[in-house]
Protein backbone atom coordinates (compact mmCIF):
# COMPACT_ATOMS: atom_id res chain seq x y z
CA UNK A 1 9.06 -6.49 16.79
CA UNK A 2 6.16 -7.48 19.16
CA UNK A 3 3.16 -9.23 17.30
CA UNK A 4 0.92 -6.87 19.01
CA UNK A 5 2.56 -3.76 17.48
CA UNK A 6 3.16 -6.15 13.65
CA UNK A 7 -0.28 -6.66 14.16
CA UNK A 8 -0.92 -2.62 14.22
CA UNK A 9 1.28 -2.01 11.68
CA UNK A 10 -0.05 -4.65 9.19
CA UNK A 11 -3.77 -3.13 9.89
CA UNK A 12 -2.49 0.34 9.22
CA UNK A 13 -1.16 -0.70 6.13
CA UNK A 14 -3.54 -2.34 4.55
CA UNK A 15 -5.90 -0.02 5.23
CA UNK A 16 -3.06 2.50 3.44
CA UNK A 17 -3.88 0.27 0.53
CA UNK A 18 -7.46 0.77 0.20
CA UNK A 19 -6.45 4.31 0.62
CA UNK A 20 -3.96 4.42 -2.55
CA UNK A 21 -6.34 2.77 -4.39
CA UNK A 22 -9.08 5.62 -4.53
CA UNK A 23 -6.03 7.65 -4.85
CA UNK A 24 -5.22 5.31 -8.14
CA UNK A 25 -8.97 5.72 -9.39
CA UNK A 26 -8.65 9.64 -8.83
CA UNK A 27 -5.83 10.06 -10.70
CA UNK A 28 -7.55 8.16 -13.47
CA UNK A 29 -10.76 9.93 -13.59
CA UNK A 30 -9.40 13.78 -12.85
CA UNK A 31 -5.79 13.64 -14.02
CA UNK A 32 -5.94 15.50 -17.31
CA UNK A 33 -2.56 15.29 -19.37
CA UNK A 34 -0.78 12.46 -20.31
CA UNK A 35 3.04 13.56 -18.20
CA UNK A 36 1.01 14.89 -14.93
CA UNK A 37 -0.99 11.65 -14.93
CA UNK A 38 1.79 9.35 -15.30
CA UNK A 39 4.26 11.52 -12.64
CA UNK A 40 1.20 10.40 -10.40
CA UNK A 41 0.85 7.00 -11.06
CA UNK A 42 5.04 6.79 -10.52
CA UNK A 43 4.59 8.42 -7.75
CA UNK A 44 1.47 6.57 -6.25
CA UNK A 45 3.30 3.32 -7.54
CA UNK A 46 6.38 4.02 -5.49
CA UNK A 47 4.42 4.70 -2.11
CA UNK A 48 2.08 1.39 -2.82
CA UNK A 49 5.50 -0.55 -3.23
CA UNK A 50 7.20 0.61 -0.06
CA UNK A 51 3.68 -0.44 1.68
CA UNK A 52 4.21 -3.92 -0.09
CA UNK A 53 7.91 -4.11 0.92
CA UNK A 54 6.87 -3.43 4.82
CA UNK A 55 3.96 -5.87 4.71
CA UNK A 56 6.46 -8.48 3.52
CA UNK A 57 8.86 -7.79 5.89
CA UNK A 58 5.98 -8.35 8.65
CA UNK A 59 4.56 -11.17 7.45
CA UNK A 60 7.95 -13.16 7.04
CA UNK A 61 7.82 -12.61 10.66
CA UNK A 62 4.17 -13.53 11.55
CA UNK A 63 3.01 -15.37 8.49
CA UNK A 64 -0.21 -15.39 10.02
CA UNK A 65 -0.55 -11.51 9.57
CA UNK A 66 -0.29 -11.88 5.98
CA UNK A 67 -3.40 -9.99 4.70
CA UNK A 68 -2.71 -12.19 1.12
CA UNK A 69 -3.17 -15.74 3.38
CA UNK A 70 -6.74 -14.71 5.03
């Protein structure tokens, strides 16, 4: 992978994050029921760790991309 297109890809996905997290704090706030709330949070959890999983594989590339090192 090209550092120009990591580089895309690692700014896409962190913005993904701040993303999932409003997702995160609306499923807090307007999630009524305890099983339908915590399908969501699964759910939302499983997304935010495939993000995490392609950020690491990026940044184990170009460690200077790492969003956790700036």
């Amino acid at each position: 992978m090209e550092r120009e297109l990591a580089k895309s890809f690692m700014d896409e996905l962190t913005s993904a994050g701040t993303h999932m997290n409003r997702l995160h704090e609306l499923i807090h706030t307007h999630i009524s029921g305890d099983e339908l709330q915590k399908e969501f949070r699964r759910s939302l959890g499983e997304v935010m760790g495939a993000v995490a999983v392609l950020q690491l594989y990026i940044a184990n590339i170009y460690p200077d991309l790492d969003p956790d090192k700036k």
